[in-house]
C-alpha atoms as a PDB file:
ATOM      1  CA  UNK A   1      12.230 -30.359  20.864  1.00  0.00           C
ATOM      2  CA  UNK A   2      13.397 -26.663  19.929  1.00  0.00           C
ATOM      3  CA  UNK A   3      13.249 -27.476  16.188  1.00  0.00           C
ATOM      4  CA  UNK A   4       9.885 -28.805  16.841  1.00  0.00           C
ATOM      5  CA  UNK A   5       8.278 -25.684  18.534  1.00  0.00           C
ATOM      6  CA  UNK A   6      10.285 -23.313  15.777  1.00  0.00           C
ATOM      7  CA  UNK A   7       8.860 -25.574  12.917  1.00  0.00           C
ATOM      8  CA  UNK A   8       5.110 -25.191  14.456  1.00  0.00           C
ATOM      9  CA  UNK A   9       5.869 -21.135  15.116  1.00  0.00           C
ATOM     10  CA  UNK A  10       6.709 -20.579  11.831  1.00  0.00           C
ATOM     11  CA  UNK A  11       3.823 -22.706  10.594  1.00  0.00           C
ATOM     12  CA  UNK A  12       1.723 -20.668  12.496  1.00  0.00           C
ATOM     13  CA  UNK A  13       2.704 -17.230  11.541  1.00  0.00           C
ATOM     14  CA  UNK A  14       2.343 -18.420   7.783  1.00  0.00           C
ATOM     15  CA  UNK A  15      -0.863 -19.497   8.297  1.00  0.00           C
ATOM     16  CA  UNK A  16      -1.799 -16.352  10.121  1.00  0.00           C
ATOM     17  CA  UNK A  17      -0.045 -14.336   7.204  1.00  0.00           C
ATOM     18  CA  UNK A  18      -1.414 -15.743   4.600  1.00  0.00           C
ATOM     19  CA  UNK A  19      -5.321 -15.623   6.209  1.00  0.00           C
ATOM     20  CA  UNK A  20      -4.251 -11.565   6.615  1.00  0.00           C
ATOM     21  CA  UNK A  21      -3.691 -10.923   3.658  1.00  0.00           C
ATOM     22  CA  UNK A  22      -6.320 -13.000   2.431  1.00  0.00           C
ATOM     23  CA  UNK A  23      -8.681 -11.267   4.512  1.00  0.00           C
ATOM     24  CA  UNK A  24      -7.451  -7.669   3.205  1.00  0.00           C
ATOM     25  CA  UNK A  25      -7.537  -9.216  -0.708  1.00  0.00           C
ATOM     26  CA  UNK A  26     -11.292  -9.894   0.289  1.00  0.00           C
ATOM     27  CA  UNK A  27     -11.568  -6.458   2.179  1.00  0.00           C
ATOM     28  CA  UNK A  28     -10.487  -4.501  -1.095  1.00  0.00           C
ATOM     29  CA  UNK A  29     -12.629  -6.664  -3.413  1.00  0.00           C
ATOM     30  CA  UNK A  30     -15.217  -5.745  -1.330  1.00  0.00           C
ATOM     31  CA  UNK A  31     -14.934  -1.920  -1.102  1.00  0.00           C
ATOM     32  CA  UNK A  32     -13.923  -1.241  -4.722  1.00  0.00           C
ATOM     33  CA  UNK A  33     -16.498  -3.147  -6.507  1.00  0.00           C
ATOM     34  CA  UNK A  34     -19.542  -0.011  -6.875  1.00  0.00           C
ATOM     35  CA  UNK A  35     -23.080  -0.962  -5.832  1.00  0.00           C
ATOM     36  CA  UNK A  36     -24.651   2.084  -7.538  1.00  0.00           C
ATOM     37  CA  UNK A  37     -27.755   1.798  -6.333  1.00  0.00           C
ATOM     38  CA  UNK A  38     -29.174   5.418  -7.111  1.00  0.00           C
ATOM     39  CA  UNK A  39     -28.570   4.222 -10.798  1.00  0.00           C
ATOM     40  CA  UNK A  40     -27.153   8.208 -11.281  1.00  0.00           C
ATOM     41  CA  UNK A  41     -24.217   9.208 -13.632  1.00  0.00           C
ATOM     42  CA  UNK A  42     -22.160  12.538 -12.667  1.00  0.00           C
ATOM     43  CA  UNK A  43     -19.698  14.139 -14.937  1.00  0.00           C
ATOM     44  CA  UNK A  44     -16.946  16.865 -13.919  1.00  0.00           C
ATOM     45  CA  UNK A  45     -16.491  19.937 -15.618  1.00  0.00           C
ATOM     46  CA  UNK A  46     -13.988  22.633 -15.684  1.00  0.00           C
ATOM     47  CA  UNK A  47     -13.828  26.576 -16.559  1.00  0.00           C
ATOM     48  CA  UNK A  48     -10.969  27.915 -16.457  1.00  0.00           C
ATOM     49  CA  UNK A  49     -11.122  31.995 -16.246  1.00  0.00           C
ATOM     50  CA  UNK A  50      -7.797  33.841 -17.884  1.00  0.00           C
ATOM     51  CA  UNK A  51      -8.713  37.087 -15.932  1.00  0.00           C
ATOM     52  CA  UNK A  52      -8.007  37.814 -12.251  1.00  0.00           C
ATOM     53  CA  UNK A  53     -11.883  37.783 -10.092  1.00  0.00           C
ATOM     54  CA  UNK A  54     -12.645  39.106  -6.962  1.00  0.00           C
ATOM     55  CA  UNK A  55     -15.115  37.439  -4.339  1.00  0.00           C
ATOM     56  CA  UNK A  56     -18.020  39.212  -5.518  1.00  0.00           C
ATOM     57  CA  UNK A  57     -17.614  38.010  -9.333  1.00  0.00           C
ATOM     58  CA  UNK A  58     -16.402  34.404  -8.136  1.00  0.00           C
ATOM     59  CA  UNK A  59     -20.154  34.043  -5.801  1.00  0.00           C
ATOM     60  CA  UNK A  60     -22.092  35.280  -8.333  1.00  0.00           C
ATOM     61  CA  UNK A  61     -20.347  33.000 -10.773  1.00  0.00           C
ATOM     62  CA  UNK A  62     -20.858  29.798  -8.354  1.00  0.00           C
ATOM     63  CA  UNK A  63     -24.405  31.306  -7.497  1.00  0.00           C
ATOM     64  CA  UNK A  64     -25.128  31.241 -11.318  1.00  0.00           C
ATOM     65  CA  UNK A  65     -23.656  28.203 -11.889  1.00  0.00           C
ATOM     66  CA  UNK A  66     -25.169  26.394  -9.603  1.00  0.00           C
ATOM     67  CA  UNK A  67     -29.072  27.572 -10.028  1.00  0.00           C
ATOM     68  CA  UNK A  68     -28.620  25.759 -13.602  1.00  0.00           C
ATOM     69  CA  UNK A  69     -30.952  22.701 -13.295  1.00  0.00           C
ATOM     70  CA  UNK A  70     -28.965  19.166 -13.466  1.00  0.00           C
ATOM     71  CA  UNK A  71     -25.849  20.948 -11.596  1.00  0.00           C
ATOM     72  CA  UNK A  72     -25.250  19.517  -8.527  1.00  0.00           C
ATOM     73  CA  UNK A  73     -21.493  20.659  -6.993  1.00  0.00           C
ATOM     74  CA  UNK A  74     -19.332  23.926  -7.435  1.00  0.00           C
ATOM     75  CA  UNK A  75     -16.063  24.822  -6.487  1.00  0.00           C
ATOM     76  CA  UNK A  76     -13.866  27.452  -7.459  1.00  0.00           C
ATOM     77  CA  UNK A  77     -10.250  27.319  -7.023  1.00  0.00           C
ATOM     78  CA  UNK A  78      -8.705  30.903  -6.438  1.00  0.00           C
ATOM     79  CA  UNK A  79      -5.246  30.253  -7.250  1.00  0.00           C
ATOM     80  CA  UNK A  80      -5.842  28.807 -10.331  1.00  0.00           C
ATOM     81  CA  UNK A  81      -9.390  31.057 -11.456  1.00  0.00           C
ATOM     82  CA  UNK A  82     -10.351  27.409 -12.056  1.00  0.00           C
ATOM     83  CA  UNK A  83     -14.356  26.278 -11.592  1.00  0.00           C
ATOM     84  CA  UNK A  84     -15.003  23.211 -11.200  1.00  0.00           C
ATOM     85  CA  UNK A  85     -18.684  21.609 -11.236  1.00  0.00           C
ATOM     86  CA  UNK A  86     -20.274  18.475 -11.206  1.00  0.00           C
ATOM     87  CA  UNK A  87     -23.393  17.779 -13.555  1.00  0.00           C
ATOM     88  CA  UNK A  88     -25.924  15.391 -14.377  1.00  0.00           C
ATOM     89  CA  UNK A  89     -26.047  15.234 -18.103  1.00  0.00           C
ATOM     90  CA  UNK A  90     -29.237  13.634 -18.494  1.00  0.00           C
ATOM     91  CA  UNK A  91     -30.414  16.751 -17.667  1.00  0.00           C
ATOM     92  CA  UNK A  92     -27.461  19.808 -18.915  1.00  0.00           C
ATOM     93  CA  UNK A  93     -24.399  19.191 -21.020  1.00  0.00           C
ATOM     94  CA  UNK A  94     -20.680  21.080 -19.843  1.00  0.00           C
ATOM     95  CA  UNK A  95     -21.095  23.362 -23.332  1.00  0.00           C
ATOM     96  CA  UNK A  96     -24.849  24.110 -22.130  1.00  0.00           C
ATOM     97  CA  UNK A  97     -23.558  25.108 -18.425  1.00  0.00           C
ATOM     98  CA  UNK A  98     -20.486  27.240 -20.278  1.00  0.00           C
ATOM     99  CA  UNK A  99     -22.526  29.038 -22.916  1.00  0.00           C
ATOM    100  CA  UNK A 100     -25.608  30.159 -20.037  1.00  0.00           C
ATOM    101  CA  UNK A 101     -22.909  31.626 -17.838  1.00  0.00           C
ATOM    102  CA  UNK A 102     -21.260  33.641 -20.695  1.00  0.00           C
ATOM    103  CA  UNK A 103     -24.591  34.577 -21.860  1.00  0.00           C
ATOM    104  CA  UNK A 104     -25.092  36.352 -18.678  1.00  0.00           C
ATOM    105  CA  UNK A 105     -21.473  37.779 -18.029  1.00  0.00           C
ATOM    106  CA  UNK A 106     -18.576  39.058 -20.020  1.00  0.00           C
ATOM    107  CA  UNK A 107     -15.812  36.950 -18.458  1.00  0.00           C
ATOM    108  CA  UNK A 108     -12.862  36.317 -20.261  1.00  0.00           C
ATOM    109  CA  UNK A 109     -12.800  32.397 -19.521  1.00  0.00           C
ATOM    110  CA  UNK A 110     -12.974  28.855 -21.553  1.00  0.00           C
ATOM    111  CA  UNK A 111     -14.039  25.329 -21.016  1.00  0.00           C
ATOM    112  CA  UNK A 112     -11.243  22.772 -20.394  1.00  0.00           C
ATOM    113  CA  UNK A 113     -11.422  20.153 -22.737  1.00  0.00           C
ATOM    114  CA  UNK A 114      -9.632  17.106 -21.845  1.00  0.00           C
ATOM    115  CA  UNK A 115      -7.567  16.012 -25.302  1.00  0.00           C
ATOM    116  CA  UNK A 116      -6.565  12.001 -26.013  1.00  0.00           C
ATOM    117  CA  UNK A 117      -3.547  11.824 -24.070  1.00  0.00           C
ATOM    118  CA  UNK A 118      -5.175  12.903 -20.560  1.00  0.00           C
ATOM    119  CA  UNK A 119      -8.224  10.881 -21.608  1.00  0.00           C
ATOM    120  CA  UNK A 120      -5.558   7.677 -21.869  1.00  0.00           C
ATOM    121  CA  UNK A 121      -4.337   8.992 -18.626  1.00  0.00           C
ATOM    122  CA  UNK A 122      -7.317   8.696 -16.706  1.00  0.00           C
ATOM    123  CA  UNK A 123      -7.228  10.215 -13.517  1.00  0.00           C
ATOM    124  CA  UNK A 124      -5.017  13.001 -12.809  1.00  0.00           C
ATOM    125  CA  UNK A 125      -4.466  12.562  -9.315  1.00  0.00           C
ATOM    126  CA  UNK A 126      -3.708   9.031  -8.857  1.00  0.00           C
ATOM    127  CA  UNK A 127      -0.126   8.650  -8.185  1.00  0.00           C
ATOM    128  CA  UNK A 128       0.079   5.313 -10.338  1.00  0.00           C
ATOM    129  CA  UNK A 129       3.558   4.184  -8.905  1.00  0.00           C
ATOM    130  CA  UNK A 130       2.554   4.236  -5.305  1.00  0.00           C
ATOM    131  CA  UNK A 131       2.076   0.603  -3.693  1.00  0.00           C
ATOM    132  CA  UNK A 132      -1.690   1.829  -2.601  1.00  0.00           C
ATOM    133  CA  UNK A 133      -2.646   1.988  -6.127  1.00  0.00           C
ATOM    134  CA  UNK A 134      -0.493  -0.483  -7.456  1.00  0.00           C
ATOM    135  CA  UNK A 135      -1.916  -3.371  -5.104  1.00  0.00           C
ATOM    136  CA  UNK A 136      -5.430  -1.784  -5.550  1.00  0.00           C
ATOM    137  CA  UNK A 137      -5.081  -2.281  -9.369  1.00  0.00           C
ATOM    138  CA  UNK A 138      -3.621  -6.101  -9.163  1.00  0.00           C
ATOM    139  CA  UNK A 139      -6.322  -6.856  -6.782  1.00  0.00           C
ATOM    140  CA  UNK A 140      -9.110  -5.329  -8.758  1.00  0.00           C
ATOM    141  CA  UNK A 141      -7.066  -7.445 -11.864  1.00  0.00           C
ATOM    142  CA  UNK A 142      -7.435 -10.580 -10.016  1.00  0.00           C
ATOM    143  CA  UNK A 143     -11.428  -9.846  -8.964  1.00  0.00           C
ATOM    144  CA  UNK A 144     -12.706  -8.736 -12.233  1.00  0.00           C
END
């Protein structure tokens, strides 16, 4: 009678396992795969500046920056004299953004440009030996 209720436990909690994980396979299918339904294509961009700014220079250089037409998103990092902008280049390309800001100001500064390697890469932030990303990545395997 004991082995009988044991057997049907552990039946159960199988069955319950493998519809949970199931059900979180699904769940990450779901979420990863992009809709895009505004049909729009951002690019990042990066200038890094070799000289140390203060807060005026850094506004005016987001405030310039960002009144370019197709820019959307500007950040500057002050430890790093690193801006970073997002841009729609339909409408402006990186060099475009770059050369009007230089144009305007004598910063001592250059674009980042990514080489091969980091391209390979990818992203720089993804920690590709966690179990988050590894699962995400067999899961998106599986689904695509």
């Amino acid at each position: 009678m004991k082995r009988k209720i044991l057997k049907r436990g552990l039946y159960f909690i199988g069955i319950s396992a493998a519809l949970l994980v199931g059900t979180l396979v699904i769940h990450v299918a779901m979420v990863t795969k992009s809709k895009n339904d505004d049909k729009r294509n951002r690019q990042l961009a990066r200038i890094d500046f070799t000289e140390q700014l203060d807060s005026m220079d850094i506004r005016k250089i987001k405030n310039s920056v960002l009144s370019m037409e197709g820019v959307d998103a500007a950040y500057f990092n002050v430890d790093d004299n690193i801006l970073v902008y997002s841009y729609d280049p339909v409408l402006i390309h990186s060099d475009l953004v770059y050369y009007n800001l230089m144009k305007e100001n004598t910063y001592k500064a250059e674009r980042f440009i990514v080489d091969a390697k980091q391209l390979k890469n990818g992203c720089p932030v993804i920690d590709k030996s966690s179990f988050s990303y590894q699962f995400a990545s067999a899961v998106q395997k599986i689904m695509n």
